[in-house]
PDB file of N, CA and C in Angstrom:
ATOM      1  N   UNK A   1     -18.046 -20.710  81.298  1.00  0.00           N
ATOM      2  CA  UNK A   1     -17.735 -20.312  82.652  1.00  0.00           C
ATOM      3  C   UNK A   1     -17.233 -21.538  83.415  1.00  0.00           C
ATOM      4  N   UNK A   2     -16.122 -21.351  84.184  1.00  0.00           N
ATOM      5  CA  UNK A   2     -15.589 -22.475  85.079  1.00  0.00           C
ATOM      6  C   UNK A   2     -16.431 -22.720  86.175  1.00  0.00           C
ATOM      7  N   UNK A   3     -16.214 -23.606  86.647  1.00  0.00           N
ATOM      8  CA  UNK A   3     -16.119 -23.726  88.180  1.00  0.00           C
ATOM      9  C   UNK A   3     -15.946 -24.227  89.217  1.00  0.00           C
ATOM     10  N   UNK A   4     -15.813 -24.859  90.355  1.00  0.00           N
ATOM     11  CA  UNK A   4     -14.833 -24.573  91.077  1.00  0.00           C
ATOM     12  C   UNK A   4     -14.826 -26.295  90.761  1.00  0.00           C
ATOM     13  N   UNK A   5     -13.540 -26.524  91.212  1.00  0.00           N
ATOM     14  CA  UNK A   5     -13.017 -28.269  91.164  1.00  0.00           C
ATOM     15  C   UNK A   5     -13.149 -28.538  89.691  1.00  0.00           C
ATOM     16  N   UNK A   6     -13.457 -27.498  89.035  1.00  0.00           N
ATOM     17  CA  UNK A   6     -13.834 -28.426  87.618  1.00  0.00           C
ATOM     18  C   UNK A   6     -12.433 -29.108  86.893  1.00  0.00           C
ATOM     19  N   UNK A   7     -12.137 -30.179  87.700  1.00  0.00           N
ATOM     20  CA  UNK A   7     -11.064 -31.329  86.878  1.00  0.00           C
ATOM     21  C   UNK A   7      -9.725 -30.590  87.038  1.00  0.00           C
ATOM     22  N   UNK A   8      -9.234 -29.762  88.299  1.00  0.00           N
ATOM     23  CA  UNK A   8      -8.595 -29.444  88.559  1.00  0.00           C
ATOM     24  C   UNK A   8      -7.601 -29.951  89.768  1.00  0.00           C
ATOM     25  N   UNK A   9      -6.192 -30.135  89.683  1.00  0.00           N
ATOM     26  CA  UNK A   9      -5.399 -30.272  90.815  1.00  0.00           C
ATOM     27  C   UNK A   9      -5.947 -29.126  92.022  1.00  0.00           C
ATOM     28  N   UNK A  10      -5.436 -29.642  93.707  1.00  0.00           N
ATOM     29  CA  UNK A  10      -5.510 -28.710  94.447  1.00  0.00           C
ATOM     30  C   UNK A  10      -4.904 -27.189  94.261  1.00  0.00           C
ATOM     31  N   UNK A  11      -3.564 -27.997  93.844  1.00  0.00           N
ATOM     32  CA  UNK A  11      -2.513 -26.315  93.429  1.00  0.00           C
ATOM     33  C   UNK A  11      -3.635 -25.486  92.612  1.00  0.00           C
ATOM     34  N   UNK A  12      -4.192 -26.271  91.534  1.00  0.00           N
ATOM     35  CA  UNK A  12      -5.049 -25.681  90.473  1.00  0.00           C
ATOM     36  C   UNK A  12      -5.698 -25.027  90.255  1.00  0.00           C
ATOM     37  N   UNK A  13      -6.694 -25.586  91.722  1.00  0.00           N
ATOM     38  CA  UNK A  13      -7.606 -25.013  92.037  1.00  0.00           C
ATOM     39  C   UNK A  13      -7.552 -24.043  93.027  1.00  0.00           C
ATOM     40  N   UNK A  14      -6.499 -23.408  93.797  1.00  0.00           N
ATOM     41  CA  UNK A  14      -5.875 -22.664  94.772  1.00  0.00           C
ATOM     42  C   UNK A  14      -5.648 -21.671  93.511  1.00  0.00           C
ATOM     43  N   UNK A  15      -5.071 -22.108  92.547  1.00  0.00           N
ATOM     44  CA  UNK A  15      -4.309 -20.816  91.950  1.00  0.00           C
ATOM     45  C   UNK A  15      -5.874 -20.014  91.338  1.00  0.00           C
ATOM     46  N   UNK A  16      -6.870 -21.000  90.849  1.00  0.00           N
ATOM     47  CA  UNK A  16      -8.165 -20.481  90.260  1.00  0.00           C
ATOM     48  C   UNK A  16      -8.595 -19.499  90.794  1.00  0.00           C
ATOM     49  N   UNK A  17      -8.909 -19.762  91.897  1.00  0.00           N
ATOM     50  CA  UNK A  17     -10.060 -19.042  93.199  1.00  0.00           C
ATOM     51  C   UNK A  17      -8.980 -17.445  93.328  1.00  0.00           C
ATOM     52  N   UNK A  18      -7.815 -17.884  93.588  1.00  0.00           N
ATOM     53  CA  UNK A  18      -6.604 -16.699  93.321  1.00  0.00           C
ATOM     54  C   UNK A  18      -6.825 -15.745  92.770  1.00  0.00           C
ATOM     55  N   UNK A  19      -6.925 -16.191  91.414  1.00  0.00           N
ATOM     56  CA  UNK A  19      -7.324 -15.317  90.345  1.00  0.00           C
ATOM     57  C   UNK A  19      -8.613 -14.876  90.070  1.00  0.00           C
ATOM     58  N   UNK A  20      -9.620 -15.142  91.015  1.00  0.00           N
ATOM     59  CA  UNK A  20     -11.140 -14.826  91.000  1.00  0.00           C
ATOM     60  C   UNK A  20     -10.823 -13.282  92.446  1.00  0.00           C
ATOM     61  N   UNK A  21      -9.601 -13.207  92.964  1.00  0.00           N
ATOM     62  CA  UNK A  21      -9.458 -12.391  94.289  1.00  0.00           C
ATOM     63  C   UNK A  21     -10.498 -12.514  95.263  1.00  0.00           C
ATOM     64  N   UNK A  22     -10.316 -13.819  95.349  1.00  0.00           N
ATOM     65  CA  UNK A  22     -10.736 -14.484  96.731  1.00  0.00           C
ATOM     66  C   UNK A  22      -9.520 -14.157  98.076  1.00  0.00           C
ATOM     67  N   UNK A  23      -9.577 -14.246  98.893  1.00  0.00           N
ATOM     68  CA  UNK A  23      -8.098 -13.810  99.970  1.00  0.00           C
ATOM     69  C   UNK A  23      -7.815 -15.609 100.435  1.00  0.00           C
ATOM     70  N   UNK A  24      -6.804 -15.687 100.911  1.00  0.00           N
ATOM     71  CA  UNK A  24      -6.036 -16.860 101.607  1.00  0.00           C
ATOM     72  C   UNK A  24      -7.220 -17.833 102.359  1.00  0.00           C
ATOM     73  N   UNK A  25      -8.428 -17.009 103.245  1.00  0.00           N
ATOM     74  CA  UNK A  25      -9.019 -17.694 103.943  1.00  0.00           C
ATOM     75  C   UNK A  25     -10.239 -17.908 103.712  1.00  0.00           C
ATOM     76  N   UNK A  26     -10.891 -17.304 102.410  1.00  0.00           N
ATOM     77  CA  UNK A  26     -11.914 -17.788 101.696  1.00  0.00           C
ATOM     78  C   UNK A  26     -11.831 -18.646 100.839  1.00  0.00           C
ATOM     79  N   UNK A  27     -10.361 -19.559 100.559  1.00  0.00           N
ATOM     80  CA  UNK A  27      -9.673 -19.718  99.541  1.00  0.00           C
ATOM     81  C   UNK A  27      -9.676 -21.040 100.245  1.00  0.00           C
ATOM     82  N   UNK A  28      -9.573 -21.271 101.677  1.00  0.00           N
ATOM     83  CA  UNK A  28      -9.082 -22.159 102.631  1.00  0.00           C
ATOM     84  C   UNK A  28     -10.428 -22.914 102.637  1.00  0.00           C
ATOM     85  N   UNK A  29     -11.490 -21.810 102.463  1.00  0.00           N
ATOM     86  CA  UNK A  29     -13.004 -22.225 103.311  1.00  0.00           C
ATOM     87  C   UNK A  29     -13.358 -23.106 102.026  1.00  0.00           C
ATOM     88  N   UNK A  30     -13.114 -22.426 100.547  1.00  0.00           N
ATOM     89  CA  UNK A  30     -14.115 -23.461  99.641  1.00  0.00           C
ATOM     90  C   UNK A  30     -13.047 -24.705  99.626  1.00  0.00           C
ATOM     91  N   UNK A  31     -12.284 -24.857  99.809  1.00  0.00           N
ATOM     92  CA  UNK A  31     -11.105 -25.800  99.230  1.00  0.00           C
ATOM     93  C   UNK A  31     -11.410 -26.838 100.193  1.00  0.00           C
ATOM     94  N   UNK A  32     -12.204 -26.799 101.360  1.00  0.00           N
ATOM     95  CA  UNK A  32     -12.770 -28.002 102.554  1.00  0.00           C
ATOM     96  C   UNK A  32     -11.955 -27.953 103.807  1.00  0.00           C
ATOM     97  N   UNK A  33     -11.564 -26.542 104.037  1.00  0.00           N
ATOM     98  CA  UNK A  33     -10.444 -26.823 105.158  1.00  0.00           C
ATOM     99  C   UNK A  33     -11.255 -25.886 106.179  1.00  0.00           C
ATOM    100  N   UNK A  34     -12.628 -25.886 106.207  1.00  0.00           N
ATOM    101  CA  UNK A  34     -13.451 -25.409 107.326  1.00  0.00           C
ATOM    102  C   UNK A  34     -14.715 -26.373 107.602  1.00  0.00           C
ATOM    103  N   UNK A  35     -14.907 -26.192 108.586  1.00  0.00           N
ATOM    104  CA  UNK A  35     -16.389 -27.073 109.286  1.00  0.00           C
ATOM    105  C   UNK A  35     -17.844 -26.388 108.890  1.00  0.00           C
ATOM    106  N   UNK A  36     -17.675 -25.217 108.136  1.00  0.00           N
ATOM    107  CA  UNK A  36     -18.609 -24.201 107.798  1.00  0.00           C
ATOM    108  C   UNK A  36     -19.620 -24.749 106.317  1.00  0.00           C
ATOM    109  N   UNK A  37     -20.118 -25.965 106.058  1.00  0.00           N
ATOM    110  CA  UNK A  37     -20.141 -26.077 105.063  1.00  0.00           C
ATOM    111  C   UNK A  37     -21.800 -24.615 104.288  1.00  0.00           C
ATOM    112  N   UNK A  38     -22.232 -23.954 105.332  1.00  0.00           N
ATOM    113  CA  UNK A  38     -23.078 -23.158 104.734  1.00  0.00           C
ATOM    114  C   UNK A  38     -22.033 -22.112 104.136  1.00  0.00           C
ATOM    115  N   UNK A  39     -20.736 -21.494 104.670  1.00  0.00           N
ATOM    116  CA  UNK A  39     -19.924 -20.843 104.037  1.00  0.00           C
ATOM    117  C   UNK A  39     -19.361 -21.220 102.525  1.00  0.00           C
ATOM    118  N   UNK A  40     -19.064 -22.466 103.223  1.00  0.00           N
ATOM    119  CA  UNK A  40     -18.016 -22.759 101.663  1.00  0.00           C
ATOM    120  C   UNK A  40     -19.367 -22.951 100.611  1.00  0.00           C
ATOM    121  N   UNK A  41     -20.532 -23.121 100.700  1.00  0.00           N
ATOM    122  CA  UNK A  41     -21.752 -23.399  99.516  1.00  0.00           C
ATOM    123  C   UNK A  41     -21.968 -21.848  99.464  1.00  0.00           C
ATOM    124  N   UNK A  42     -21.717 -20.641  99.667  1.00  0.00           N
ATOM    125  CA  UNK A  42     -22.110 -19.079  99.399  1.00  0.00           C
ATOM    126  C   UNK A  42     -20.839 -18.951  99.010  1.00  0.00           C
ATOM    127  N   UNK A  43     -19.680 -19.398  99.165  1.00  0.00           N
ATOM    128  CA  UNK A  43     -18.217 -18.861  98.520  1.00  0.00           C
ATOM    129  C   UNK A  43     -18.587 -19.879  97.129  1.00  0.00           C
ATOM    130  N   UNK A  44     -18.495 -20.836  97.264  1.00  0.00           N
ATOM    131  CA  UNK A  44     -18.438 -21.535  95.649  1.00  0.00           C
ATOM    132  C   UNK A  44     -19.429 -21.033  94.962  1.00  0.00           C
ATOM    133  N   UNK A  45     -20.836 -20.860  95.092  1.00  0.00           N
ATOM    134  CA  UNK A  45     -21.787 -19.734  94.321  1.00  0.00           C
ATOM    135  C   UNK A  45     -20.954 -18.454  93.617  1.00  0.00           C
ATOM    136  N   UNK A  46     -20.698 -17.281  94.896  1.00  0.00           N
ATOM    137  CA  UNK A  46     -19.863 -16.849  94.246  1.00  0.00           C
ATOM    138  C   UNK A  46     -18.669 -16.838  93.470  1.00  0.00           C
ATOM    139  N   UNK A  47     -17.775 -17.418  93.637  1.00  0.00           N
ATOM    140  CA  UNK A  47     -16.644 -18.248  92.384  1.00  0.00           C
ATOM    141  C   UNK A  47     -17.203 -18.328  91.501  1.00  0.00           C
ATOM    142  N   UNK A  48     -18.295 -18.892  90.935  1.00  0.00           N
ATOM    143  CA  UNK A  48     -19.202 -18.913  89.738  1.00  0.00           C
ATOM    144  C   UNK A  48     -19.551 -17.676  89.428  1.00  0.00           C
ATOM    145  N   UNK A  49     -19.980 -17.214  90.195  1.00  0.00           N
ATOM    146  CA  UNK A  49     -20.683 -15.356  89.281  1.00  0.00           C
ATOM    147  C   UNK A  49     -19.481 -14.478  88.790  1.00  0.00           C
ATOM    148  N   UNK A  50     -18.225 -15.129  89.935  1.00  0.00           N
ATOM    149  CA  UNK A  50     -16.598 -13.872  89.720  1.00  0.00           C
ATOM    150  C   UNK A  50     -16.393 -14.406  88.352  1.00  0.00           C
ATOM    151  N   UNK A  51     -16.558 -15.767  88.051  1.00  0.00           N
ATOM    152  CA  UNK A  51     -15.779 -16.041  87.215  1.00  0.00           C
ATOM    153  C   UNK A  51     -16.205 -15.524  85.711  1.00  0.00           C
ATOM    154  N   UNK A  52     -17.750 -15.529  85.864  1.00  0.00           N
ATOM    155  CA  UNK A  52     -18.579 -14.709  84.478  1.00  0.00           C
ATOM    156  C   UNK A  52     -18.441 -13.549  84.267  1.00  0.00           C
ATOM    157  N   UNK A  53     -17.715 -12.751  85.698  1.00  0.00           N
ATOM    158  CA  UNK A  53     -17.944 -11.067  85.769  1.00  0.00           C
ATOM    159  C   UNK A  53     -16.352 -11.096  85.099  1.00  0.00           C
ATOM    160  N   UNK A  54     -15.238 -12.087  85.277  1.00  0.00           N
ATOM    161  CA  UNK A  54     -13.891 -11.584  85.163  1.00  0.00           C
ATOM    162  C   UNK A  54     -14.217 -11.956  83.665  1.00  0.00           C
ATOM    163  N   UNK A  55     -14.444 -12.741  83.076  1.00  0.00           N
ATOM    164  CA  UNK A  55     -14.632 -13.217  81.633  1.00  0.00           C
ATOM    165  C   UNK A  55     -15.196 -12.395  81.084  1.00  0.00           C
ATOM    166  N   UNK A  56     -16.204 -11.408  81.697  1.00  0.00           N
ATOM    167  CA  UNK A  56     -16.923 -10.160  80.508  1.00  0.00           C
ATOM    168  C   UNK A  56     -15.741  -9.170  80.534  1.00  0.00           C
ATOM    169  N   UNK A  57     -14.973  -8.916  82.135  1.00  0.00           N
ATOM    170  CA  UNK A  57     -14.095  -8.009  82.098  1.00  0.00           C
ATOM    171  C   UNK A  57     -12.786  -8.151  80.740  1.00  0.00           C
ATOM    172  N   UNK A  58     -12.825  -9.228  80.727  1.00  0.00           N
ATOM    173  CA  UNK A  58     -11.270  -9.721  79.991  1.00  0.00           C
ATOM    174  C   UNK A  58     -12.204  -9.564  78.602  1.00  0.00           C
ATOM    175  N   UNK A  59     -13.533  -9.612  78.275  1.00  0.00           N
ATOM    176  CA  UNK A  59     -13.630  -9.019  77.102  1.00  0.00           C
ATOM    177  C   UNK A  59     -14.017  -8.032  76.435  1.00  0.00           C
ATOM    178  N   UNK A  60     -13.933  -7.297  77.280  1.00  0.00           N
ATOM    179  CA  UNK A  60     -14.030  -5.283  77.487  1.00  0.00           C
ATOM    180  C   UNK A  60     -15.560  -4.891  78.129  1.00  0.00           C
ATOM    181  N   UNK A  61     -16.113  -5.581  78.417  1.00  0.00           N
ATOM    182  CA  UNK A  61     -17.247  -4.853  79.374  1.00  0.00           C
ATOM    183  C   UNK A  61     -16.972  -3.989  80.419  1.00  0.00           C
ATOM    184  N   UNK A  62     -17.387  -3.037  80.453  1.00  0.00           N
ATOM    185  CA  UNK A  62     -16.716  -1.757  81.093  1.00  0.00           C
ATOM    186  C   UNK A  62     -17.229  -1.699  82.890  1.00  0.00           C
ATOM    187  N   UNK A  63     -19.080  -2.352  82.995  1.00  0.00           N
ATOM    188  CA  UNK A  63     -19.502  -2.594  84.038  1.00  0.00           C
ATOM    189  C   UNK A  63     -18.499  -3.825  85.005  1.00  0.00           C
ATOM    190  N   UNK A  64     -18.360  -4.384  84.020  1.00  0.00           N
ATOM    191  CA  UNK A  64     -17.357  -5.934  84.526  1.00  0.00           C
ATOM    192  C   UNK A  64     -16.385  -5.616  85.173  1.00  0.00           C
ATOM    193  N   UNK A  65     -15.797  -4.511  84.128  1.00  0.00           N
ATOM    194  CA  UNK A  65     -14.215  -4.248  84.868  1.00  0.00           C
ATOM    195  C   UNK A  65     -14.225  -3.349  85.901  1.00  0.00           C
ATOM    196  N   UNK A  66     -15.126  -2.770  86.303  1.00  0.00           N
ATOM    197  CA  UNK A  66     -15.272  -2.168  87.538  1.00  0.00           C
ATOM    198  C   UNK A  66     -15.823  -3.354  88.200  1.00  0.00           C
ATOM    199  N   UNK A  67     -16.357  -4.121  88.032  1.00  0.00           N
ATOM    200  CA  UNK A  67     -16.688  -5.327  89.337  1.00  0.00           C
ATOM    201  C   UNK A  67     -15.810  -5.788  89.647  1.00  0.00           C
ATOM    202  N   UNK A  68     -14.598  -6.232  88.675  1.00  0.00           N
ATOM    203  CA  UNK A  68     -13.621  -6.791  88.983  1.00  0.00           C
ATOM    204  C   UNK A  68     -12.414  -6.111  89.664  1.00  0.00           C
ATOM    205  N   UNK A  69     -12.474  -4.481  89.490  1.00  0.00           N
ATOM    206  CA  UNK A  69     -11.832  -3.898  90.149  1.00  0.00           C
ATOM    207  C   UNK A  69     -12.023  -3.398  91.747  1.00  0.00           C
ATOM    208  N   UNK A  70     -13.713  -3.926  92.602  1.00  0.00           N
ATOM    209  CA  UNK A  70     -14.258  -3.720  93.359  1.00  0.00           C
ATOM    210  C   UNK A  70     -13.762  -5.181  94.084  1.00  0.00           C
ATOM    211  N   UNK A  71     -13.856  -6.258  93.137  1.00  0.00           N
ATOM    212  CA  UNK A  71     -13.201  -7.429  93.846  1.00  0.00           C
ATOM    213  C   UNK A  71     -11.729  -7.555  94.403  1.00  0.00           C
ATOM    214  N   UNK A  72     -10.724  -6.611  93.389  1.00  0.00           N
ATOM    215  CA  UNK A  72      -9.521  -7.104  93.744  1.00  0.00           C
ATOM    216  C   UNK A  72      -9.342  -5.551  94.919  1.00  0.00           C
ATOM    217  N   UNK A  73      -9.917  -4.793  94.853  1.00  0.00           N
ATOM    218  CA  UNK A  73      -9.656  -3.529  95.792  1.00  0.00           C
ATOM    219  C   UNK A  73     -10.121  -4.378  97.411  1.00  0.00           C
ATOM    220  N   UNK A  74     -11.390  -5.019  97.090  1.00  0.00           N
ATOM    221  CA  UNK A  74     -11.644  -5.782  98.421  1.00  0.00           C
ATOM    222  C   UNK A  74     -10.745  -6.638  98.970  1.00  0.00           C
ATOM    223  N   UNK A  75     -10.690  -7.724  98.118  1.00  0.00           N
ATOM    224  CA  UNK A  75      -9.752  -8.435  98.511  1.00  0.00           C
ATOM    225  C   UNK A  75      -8.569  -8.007  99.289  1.00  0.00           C
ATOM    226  N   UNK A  76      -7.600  -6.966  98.667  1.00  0.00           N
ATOM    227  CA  UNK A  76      -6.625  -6.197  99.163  1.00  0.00           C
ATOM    228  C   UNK A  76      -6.730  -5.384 100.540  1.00  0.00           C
ATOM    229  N   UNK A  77      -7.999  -5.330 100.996  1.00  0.00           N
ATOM    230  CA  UNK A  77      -8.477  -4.758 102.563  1.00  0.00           C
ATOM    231  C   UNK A  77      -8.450  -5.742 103.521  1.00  0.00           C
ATOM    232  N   UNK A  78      -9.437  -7.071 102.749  1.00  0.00           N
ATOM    233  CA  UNK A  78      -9.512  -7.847 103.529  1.00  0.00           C
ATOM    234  C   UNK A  78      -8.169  -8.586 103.737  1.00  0.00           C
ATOM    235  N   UNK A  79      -7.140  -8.425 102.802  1.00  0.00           N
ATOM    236  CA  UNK A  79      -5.931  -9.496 103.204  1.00  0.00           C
ATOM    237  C   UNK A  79      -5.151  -8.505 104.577  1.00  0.00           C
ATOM    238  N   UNK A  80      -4.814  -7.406 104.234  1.00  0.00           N
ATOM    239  CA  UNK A  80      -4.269  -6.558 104.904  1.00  0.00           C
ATOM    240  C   UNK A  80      -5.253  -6.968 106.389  1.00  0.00           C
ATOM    241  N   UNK A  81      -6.343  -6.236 106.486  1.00  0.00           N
ATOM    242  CA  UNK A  81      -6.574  -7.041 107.836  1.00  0.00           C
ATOM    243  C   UNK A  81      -7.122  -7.952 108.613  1.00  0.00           C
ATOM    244  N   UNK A  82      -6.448  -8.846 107.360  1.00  0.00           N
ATOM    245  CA  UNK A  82      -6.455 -10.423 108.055  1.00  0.00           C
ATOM    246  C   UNK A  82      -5.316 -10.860 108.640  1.00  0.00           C
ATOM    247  N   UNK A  83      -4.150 -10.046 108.756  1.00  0.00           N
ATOM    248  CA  UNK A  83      -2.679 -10.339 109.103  1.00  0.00           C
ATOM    249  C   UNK A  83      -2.680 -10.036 111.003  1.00  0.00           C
TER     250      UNK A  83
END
């Protein structure tokens, strides 16, 4: 299981969290571009659990891939109204 900064460029690590369907501004918060540091320590926790749930998904766990499909359905609400 990854996680977050692990020996990664910024781009790197932007594109990571991406692919965990984190949105733009949770993405902003772990990456250090908020004053929130109790936020960004409950977003990087989670990054760690997405990243075990997308890794069972990608190897056919059926519970997984509905978590992961609950993540990217969220995500997709929250980007929409975050605009």
């Amino acid at each position: 299981m990854e996680t977050p900064s692990e020996n990664r460029t910024p781009d790197e690590e932007r594109e990571w969290l991406a692919g965990l369907f984190f949105t733009r501004k949770e993405i902003e918060v772990i990456m250090g571009e908020s004053e929130d540091p109790i936020l960004r320590g409950r977003l990087k926790s989670e990054a760690e659990l997405r990243s075990s749930v997308i890794e069972l998904a990608k190897a056919g766990s059926g519970p997984a891939q509905a978590m992961a499909n609950q993540y990217i359905t969220q995500m997709k609400i929250n980007e929409a109204t975050d605009d």
